[in-house]
PDB file of N, CA and C in Angstrom:
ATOM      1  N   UNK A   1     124.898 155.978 110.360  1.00  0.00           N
ATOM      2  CA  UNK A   1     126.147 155.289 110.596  1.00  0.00           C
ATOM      3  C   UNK A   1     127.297 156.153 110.094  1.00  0.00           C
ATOM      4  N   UNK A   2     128.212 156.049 110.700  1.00  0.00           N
ATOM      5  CA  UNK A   2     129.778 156.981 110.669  1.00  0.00           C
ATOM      6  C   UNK A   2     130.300 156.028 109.551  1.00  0.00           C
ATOM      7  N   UNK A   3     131.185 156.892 109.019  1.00  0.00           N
ATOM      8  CA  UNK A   3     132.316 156.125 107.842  1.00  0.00           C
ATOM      9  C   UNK A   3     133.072 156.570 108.362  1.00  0.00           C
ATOM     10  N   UNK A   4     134.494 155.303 108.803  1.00  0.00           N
ATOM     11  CA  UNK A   4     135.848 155.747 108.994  1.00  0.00           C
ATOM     12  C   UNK A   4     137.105 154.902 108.056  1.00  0.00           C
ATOM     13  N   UNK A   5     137.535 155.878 107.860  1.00  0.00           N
ATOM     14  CA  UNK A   5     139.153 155.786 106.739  1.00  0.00           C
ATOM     15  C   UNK A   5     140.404 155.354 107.828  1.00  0.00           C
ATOM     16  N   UNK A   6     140.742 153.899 107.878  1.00  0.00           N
ATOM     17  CA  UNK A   6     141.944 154.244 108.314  1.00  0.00           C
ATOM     18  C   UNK A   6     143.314 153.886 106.962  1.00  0.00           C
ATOM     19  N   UNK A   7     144.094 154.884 107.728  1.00  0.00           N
ATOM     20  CA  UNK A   7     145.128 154.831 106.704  1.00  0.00           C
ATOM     21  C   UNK A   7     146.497 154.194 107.439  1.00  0.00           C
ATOM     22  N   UNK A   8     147.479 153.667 106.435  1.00  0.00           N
ATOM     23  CA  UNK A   8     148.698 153.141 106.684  1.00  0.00           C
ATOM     24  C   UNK A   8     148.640 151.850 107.475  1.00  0.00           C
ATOM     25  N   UNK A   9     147.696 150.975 107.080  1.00  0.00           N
ATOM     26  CA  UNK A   9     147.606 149.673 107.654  1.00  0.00           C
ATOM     27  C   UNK A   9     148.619 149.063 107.569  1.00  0.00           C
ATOM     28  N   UNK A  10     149.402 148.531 108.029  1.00  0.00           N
ATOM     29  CA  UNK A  10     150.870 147.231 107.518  1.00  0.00           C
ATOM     30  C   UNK A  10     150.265 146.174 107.146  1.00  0.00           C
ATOM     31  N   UNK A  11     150.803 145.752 105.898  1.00  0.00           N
ATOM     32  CA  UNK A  11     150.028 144.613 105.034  1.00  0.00           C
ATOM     33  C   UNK A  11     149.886 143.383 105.716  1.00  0.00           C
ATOM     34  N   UNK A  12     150.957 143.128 106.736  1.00  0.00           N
ATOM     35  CA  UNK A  12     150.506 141.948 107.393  1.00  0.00           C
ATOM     36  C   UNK A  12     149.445 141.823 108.279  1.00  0.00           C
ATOM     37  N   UNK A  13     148.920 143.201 108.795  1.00  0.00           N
ATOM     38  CA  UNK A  13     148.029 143.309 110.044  1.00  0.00           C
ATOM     39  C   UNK A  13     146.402 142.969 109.217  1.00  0.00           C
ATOM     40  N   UNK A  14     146.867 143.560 107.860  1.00  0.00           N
ATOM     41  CA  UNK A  14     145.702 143.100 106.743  1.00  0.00           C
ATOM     42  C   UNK A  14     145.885 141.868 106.453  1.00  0.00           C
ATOM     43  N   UNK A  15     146.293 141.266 106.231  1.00  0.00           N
ATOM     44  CA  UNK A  15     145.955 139.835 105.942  1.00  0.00           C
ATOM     45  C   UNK A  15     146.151 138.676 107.217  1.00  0.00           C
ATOM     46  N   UNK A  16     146.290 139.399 108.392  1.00  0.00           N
ATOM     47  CA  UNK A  16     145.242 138.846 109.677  1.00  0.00           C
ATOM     48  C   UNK A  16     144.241 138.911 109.951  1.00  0.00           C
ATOM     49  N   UNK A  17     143.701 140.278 109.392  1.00  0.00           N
ATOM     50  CA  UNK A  17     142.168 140.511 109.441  1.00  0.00           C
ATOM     51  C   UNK A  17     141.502 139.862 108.758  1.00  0.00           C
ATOM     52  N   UNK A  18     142.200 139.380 107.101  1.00  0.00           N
ATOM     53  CA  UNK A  18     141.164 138.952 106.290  1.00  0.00           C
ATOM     54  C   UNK A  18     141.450 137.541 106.422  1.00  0.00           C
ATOM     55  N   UNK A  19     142.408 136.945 107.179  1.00  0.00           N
ATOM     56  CA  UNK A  19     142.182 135.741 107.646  1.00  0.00           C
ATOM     57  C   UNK A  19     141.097 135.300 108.356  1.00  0.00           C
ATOM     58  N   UNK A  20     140.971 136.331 109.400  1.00  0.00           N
ATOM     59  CA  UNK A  20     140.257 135.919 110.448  1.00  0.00           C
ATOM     60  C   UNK A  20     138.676 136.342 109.768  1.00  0.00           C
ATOM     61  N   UNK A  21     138.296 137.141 109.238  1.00  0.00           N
ATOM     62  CA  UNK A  21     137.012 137.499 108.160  1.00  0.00           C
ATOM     63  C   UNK A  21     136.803 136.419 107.732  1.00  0.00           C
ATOM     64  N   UNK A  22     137.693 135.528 107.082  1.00  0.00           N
ATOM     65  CA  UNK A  22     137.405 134.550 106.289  1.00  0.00           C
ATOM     66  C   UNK A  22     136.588 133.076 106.834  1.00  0.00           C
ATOM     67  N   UNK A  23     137.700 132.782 108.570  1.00  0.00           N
ATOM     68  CA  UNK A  23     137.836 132.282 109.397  1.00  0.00           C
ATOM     69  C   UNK A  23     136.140 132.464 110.008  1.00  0.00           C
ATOM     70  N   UNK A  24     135.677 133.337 110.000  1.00  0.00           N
ATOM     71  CA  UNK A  24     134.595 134.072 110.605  1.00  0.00           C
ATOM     72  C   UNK A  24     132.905 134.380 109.755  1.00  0.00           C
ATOM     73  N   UNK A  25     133.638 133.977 108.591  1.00  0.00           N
ATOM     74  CA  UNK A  25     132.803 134.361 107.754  1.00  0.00           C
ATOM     75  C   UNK A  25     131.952 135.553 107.237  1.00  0.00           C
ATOM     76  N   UNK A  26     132.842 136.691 107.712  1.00  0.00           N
ATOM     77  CA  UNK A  26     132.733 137.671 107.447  1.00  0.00           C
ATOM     78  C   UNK A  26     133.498 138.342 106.292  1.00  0.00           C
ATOM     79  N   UNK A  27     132.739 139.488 106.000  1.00  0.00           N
ATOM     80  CA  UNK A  27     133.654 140.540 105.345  1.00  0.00           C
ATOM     81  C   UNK A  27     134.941 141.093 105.892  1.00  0.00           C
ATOM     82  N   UNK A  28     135.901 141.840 105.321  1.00  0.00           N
ATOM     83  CA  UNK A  28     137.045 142.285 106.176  1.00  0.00           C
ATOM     84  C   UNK A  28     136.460 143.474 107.065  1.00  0.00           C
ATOM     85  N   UNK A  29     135.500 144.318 106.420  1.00  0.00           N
ATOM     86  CA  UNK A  29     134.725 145.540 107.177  1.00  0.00           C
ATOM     87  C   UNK A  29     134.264 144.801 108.224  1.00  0.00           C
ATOM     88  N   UNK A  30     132.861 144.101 108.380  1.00  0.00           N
ATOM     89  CA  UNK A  30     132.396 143.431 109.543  1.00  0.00           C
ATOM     90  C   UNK A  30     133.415 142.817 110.153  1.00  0.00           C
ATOM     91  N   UNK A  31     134.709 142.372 110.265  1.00  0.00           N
ATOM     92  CA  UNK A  31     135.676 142.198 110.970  1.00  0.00           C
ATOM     93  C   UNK A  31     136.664 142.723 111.598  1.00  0.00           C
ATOM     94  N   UNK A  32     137.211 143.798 110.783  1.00  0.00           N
ATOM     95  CA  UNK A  32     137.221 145.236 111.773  1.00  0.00           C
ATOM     96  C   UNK A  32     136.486 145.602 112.623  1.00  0.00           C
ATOM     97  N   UNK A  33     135.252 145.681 112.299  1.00  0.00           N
ATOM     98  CA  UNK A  33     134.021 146.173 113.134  1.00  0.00           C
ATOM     99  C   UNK A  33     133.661 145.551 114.583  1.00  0.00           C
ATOM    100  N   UNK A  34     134.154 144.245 114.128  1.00  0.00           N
ATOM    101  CA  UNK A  34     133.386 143.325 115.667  1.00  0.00           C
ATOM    102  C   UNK A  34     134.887 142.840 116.270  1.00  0.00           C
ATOM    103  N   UNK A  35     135.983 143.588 115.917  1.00  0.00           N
ATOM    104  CA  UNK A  35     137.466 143.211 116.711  1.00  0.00           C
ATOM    105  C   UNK A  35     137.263 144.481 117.470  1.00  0.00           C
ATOM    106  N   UNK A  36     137.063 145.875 116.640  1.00  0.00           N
ATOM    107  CA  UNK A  36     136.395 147.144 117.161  1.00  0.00           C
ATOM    108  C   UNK A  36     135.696 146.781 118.604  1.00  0.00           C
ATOM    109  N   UNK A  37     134.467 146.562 118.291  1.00  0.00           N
ATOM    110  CA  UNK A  37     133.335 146.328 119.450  1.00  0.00           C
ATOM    111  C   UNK A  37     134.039 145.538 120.503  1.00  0.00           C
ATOM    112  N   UNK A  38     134.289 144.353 120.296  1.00  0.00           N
ATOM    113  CA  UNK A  38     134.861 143.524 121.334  1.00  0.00           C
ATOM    114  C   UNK A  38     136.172 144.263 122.218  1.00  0.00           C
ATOM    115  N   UNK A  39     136.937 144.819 121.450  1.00  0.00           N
ATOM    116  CA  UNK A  39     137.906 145.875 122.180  1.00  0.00           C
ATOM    117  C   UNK A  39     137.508 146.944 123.340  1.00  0.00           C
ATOM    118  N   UNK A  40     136.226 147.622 122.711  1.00  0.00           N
ATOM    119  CA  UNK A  40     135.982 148.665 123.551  1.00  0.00           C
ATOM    120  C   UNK A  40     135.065 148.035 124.389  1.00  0.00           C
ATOM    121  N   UNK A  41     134.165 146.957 124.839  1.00  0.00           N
ATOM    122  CA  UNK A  41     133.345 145.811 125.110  1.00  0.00           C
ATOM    123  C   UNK A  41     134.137 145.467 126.467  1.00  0.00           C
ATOM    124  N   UNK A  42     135.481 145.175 125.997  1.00  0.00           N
ATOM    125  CA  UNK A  42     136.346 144.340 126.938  1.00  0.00           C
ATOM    126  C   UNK A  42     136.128 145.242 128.304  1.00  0.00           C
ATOM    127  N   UNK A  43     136.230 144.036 129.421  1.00  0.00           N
ATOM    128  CA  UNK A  43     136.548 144.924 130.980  1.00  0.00           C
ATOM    129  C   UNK A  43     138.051 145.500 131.026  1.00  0.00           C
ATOM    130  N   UNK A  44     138.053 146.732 131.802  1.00  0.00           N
ATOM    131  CA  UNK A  44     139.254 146.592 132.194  1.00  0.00           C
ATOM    132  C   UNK A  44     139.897 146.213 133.183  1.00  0.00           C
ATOM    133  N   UNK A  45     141.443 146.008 132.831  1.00  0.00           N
ATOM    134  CA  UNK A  45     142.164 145.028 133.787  1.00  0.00           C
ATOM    135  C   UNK A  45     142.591 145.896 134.974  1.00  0.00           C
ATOM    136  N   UNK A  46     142.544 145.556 136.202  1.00  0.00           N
ATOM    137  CA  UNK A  46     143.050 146.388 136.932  1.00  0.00           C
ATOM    138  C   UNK A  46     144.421 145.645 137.153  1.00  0.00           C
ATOM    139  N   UNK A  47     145.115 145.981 137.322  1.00  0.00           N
ATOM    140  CA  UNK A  47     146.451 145.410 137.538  1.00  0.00           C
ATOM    141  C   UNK A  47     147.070 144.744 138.358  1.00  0.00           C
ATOM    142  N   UNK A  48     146.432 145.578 139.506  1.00  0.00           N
ATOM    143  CA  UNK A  48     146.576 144.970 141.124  1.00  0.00           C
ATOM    144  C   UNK A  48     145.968 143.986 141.322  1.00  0.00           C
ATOM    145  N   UNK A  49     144.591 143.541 140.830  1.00  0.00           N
ATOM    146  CA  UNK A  49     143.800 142.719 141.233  1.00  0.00           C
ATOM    147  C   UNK A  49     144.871 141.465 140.512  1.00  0.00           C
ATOM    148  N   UNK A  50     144.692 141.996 139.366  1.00  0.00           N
ATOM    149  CA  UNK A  50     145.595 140.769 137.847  1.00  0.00           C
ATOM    150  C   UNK A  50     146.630 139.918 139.102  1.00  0.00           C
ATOM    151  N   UNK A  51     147.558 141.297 139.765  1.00  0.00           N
ATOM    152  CA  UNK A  51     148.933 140.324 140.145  1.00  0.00           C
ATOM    153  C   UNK A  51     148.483 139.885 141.475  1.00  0.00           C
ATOM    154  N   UNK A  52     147.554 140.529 142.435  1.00  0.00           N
ATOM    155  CA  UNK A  52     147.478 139.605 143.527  1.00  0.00           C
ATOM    156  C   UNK A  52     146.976 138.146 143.334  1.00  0.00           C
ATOM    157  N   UNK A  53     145.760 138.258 142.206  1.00  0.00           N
ATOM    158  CA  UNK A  53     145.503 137.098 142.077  1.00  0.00           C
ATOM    159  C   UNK A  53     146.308 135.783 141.286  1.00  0.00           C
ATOM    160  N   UNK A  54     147.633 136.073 140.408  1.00  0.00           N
ATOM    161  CA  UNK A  54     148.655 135.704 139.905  1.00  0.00           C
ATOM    162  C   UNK A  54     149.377 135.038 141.468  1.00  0.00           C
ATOM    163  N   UNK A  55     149.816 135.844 142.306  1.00  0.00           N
ATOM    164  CA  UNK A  55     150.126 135.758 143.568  1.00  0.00           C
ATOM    165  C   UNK A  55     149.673 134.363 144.310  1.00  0.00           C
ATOM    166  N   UNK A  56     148.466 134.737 144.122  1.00  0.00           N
ATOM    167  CA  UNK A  56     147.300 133.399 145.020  1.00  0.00           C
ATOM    168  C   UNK A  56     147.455 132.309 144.359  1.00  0.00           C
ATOM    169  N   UNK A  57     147.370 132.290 142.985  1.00  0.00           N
ATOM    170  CA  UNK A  57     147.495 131.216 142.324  1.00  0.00           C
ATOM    171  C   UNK A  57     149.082 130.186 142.639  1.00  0.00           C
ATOM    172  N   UNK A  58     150.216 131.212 142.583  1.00  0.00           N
ATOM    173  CA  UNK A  58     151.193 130.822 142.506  1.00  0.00           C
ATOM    174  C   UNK A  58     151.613 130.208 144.083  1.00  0.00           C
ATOM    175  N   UNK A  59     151.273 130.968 145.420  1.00  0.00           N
ATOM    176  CA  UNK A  59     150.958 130.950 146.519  1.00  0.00           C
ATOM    177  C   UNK A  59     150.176 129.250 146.698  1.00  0.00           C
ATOM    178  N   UNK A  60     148.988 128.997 145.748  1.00  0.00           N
ATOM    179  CA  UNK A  60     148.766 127.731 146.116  1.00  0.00           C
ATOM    180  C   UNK A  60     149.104 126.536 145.123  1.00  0.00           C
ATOM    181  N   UNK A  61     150.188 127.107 144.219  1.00  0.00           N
ATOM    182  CA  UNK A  61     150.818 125.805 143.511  1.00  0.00           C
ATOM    183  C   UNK A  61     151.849 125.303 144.193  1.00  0.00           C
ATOM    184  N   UNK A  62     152.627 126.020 144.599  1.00  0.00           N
ATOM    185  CA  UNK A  62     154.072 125.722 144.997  1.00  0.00           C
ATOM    186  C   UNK A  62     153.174 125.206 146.999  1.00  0.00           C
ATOM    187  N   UNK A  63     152.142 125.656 147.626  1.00  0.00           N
ATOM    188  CA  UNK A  63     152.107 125.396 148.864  1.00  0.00           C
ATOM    189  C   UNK A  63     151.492 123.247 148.760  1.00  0.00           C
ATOM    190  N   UNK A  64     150.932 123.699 147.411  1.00  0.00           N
ATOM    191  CA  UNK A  64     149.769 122.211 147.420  1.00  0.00           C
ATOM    192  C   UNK A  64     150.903 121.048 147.581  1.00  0.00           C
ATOM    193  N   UNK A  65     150.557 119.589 146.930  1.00  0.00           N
ATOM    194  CA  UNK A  65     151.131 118.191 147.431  1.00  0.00           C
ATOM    195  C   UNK A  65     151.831 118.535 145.971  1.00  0.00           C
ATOM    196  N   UNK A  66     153.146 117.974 146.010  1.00  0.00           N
ATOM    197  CA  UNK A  66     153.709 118.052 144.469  1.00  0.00           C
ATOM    198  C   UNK A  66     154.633 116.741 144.562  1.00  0.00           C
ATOM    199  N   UNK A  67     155.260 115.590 143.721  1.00  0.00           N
ATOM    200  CA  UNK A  67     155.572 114.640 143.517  1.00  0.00           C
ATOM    201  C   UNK A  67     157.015 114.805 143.145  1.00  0.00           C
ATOM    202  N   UNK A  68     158.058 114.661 143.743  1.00  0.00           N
ATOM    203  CA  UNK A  68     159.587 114.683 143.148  1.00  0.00           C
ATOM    204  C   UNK A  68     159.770 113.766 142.075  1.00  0.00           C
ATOM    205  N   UNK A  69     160.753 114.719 141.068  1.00  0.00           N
ATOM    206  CA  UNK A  69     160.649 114.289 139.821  1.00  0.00           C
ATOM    207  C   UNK A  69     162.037 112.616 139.794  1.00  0.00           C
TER     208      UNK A  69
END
């Protein structure tokens, strides 16, 4: 296993982590670790797809039955 140092954390970004550690029941390390994983884990977004389908959505709110206020 690798050891990594990060440096110049902003204290608030630390005591989100160790919120959420806490929240999680983890250590602050194992919580770095699995915000880590889940990050690089994640799909990526394609953009185009993101807004056409933003598009469609919006395309069938405003087309559907809607009730005057």
């Amino acid at each position: 296993m690798a050891t990594l140092t990060i440096k110049n954390v902003p204290d608030p970004l630390v005591r989100r982590l160790k919120a959420r550690a806490t929240l999680h029941r983890r250590s602050l390390n194992r919580e770095v670790i699995a915000c880590l994983e889940a990050l690089v884990q994640a799909a990526p977004v394609d953009p185009e797809a993101l807004l056409a389908r933003a598009r469609e959505v919006r395309r069938a709110l405003m087309g559907g039955s809607r009730t005057a206020p």
